[in-house]
Structures are given as C-alpha cells and as structure tokens.
C-alpha atoms as a PDB file:
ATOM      1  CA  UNK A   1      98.395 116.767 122.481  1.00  0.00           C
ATOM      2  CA  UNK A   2      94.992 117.299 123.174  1.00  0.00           C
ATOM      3  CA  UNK A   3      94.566 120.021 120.152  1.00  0.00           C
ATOM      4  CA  UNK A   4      95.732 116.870 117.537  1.00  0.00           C
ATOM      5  CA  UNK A   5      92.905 114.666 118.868  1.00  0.00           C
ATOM      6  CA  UNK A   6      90.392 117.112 118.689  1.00  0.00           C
ATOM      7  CA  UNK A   7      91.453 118.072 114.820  1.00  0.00           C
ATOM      8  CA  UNK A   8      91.715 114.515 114.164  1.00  0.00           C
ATOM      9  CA  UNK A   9      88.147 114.078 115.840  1.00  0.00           C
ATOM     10  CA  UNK A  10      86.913 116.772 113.941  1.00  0.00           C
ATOM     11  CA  UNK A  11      88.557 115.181 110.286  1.00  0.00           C
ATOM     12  CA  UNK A  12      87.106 111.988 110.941  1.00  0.00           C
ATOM     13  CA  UNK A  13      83.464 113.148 111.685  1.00  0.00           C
ATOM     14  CA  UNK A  14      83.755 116.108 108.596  1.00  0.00           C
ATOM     15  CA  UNK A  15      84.739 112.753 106.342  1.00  0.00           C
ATOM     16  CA  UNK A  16      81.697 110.698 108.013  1.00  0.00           C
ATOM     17  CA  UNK A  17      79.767 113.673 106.887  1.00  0.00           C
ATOM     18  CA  UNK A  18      81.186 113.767 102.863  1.00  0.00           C
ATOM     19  CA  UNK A  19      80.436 110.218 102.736  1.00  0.00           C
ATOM     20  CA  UNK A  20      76.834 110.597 103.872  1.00  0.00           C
ATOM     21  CA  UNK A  21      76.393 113.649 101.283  1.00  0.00           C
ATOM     22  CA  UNK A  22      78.111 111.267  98.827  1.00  0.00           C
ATOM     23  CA  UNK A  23      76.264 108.084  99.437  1.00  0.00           C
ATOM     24  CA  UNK A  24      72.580 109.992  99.093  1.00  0.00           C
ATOM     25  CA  UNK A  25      73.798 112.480  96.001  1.00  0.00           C
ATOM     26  CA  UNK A  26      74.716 109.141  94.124  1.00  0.00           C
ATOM     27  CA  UNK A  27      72.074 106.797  93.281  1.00  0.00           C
ATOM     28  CA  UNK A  28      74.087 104.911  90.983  1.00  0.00           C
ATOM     29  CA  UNK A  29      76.440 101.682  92.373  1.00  0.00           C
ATOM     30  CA  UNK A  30      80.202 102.129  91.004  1.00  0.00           C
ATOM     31  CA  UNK A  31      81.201  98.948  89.033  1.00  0.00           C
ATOM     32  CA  UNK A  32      85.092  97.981  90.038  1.00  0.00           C
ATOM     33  CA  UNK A  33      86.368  95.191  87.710  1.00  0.00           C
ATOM     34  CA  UNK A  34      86.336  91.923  89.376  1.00  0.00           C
ATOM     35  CA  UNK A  35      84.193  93.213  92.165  1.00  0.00           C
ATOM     36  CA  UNK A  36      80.604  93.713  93.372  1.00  0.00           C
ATOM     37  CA  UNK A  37      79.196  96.753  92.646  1.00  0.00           C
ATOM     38  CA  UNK A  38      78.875  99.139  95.469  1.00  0.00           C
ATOM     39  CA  UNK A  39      78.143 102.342  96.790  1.00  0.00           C
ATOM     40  CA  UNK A  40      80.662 104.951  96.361  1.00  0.00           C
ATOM     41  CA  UNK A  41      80.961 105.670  99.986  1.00  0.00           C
ATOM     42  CA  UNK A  42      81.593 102.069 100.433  1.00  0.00           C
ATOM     43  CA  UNK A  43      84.367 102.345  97.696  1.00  0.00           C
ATOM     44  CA  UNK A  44      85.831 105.499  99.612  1.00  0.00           C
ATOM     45  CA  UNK A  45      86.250 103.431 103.108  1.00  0.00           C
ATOM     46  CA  UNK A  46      87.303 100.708 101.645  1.00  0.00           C
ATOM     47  CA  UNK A  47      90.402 102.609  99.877  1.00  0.00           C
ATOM     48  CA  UNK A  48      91.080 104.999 103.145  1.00  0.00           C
ATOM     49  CA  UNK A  49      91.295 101.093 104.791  1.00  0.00           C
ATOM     50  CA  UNK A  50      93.900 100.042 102.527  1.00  0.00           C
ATOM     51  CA  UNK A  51      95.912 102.912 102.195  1.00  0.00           C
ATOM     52  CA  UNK A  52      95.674 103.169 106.545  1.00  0.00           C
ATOM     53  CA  UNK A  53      96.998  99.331 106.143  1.00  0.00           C
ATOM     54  CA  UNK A  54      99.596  99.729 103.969  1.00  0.00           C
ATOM     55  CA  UNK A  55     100.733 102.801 106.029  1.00  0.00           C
ATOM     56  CA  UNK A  56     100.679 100.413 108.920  1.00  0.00           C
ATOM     57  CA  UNK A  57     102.337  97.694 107.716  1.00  0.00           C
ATOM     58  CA  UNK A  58     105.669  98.310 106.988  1.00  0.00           C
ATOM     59  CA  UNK A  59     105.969 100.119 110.670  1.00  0.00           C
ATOM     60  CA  UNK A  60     104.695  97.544 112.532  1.00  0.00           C
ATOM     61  CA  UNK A  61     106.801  94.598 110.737  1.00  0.00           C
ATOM     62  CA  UNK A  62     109.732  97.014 111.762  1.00  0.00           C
ATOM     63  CA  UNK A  63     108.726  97.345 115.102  1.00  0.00           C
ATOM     64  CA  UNK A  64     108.031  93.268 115.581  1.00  0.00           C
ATOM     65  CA  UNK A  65     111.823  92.533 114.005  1.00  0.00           C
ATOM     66  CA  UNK A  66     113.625  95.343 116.468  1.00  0.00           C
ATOM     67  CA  UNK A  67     111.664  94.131 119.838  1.00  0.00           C
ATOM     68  CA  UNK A  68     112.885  90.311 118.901  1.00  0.00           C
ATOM     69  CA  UNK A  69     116.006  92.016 118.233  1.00  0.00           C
ATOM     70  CA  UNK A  70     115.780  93.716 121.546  1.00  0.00           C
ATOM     71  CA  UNK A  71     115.027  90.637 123.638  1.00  0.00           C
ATOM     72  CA  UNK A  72     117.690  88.539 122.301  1.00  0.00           C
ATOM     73  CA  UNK A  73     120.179  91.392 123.059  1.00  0.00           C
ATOM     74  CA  UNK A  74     118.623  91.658 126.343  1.00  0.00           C
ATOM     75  CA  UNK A  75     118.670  87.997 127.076  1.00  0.00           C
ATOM     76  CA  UNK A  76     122.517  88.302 125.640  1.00  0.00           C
ATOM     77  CA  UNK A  77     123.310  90.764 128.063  1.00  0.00           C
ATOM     78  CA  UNK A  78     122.082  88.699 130.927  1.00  0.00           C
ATOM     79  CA  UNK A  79     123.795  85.432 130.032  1.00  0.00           C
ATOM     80  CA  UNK A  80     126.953  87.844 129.840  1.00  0.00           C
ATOM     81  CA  UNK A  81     126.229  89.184 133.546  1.00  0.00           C
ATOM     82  CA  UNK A  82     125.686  85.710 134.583  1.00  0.00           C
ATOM     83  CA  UNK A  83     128.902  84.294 133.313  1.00  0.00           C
ATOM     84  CA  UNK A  84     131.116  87.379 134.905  1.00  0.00           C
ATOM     85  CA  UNK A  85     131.967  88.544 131.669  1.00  0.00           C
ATOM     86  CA  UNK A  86     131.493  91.957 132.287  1.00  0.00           C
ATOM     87  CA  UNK A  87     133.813  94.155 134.015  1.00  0.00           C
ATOM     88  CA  UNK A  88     133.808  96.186 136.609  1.00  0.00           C
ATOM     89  CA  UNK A  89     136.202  99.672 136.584  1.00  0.00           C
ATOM     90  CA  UNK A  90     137.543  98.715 140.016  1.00  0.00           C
ATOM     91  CA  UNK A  91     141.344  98.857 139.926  1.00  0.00           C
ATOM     92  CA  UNK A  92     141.814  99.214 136.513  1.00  0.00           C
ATOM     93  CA  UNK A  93     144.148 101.691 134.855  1.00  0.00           C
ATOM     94  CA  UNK A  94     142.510 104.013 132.064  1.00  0.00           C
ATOM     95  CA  UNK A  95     142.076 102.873 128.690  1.00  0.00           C
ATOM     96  CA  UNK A  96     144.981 104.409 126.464  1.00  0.00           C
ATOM     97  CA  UNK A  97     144.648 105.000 122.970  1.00  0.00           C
ATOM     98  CA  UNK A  98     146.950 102.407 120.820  1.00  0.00           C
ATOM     99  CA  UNK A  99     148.617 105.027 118.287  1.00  0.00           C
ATOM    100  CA  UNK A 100     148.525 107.911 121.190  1.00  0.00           C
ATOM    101  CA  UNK A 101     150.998 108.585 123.924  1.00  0.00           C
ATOM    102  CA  UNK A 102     149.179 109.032 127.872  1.00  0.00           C
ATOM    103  CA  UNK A 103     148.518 112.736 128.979  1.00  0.00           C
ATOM    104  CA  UNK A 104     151.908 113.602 131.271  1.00  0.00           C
ATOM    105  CA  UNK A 105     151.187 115.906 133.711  1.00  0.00           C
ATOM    106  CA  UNK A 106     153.564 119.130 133.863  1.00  0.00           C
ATOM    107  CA  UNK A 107     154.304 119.047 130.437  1.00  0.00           C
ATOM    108  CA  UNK A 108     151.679 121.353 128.340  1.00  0.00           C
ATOM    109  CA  UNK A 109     153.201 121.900 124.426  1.00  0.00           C
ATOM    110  CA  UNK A 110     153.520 125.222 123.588  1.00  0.00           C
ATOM    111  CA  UNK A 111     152.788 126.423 119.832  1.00  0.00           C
ATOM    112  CA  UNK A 112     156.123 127.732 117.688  1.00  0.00           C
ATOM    113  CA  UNK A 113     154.151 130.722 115.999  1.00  0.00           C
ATOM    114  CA  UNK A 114     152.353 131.497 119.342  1.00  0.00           C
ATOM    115  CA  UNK A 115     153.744 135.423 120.477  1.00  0.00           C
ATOM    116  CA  UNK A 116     152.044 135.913 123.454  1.00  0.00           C
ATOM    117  CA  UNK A 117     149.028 137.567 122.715  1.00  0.00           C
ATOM    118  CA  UNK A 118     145.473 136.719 122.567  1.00  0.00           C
ATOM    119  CA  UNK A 119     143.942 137.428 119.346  1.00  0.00           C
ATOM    120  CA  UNK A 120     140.389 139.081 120.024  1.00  0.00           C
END
C-alpha cells in the first residue's frame, strides 16, 4: 500500500510541475466561451476538478443510498429481535425440502449400470 501512495505522490507533484512549465511557456490567457479568460494551468485544474467530481459522484450517492439502506435493515432486524420473531434452532426438527423425500439411514441407492469397478 505504501508503493501506491508514493506513485500517486510522485504523479501529483510531476503534474504540479507540467502546470508550472505550462503556466510560464504560455503568455497568452485561453478564452472559454461564456467564461473569463484564464491561464491554461488554471483551465487544466479546473477540468482534472471536474472530471475527479464526476468520478466521485456517482460512488458516493451509491454509498449514501446503501448505508440508509443498511440502517433501516439494521433497525428492522432489531425490532424483529425485540418482538421474538426470530427463532432459535432449539428443538426443532431439520428443514426438509417440499418436493424431496428425508435422507433414510441404511438405505444407500445403488446405480443399475454400476459393475463393480472403479473406473481410473
């Protein structure tokens, strides 16, 4: 883990650097239709800050629904425990498929085409 901070350390300060070298090379403010006009380094953070939020966004607005999620199923859960709802496997008898007979014991079925031998 600590190698990926240090290469992301080292991105971040090699694109500090680029937009240093880019904000002295150009002299000249870039014009951007119903804006200001501004530096090109200025226009280069500013569109690494809205592609970083809209990378951001959609993640976090999933994360926000599926912890409210979360709590109300925990909260469900409790009311459940509260109300003795929940079951305990004390002295119950194994759950037995609808469509499916129980497992006898002593009885083990015996393929017609088996001849005795293992195939290896």
């Amino acid at each position: 883990m600590k190698a990926v901070r240090l290469l992301q350390i080292v991105i971040v300060l090699a694109a500090g650097a680029y937009l240093v070298l880019l904000h002295d090379m150009n002299e000249v403010n870039v014009v951007l239709p119903f804006l200001l006009s501004l530096p090109p380094a200025a226009v280069v953070v500013i569109a690494l800050a809205l592609g970083w939020l809209l990378g951001w966004l959609p993640p976090a607005v999933r994360g926000m629904r599926r912890g409210r999620e979360l709590r109300q199923l925990r909260r469900r859960v409790a009311e459940l425990e509260q109300d003795d709802y929940v079951q305990t496997a004390d002295g119950l008898e194994p759950p037995v498929i609808p469509d499916r007979r129980p497992f006898e014991t002593g009885e083990t079925e015996i393929q017609e085409d088996y001849d005795g031998q293992e195939n290896i």
